[in-house]
Protein backbone atom coordinates (compact mmCIF):
# COMPACT_ATOMS: atom_id res chain seq x y z
CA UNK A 1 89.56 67.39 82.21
CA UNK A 2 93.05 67.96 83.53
CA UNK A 3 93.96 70.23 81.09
CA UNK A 4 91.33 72.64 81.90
CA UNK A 5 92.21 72.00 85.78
CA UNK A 6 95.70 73.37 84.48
CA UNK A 7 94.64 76.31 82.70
CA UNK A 8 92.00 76.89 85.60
CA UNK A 9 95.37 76.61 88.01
CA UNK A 10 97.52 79.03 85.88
CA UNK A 11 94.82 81.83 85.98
CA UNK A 12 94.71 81.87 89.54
CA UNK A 13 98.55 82.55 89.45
CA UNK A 14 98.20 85.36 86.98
CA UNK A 15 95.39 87.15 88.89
CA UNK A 16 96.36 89.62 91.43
CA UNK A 17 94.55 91.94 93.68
CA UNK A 18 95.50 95.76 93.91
CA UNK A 19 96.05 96.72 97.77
CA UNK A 20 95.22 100.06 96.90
CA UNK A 21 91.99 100.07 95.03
CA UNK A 22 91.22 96.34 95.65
CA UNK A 23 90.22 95.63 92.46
CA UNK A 24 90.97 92.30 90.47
CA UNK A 25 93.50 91.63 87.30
CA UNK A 26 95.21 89.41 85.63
CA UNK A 27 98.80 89.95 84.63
CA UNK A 28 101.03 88.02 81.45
CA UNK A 29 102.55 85.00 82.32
CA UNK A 30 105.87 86.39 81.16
CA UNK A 31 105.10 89.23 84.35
CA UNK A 32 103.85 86.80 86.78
CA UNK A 33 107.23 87.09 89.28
CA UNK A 34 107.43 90.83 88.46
CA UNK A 35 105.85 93.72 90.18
CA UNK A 36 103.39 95.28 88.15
CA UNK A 37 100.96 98.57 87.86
CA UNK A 38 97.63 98.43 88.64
CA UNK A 39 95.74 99.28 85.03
CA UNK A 40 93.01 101.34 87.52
CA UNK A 41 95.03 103.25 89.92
CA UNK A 42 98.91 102.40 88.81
CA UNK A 43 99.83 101.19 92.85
CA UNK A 44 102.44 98.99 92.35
CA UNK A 45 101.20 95.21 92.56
CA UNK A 46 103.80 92.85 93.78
CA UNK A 47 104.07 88.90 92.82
CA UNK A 48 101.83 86.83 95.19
CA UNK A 49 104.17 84.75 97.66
CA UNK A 50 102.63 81.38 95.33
CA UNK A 51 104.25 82.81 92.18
CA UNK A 52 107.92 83.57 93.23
CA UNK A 53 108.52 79.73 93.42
């Protein structure tokens, strides 16, 4: 049970929500403290505030 709370826990940090179009995706965890396109409208999607510590 923990371990899927974990996983559960570590996709919530990997999703992000474009600004621009407002639609939901989920980023690699090797990009999760990097600012990233948006694969529907290419805004630029920064790191949540949760993810940069």
């Amino acid at each position: 049970m923990i371990h899927f709370l974990t996983a559960i826990s570590e996709i919530f940090r990997l999703k992000r929500k474009c600004q621009k179009c407002g639609k939901d995706q989920l980023v690699k965890a090797n990009q999760k403290h990097d600012t990233v396109p948006c694969k529907f409208c290419s805004a630029s999607i920064p790191p949540s505030l949760k993810s940069r510590y």
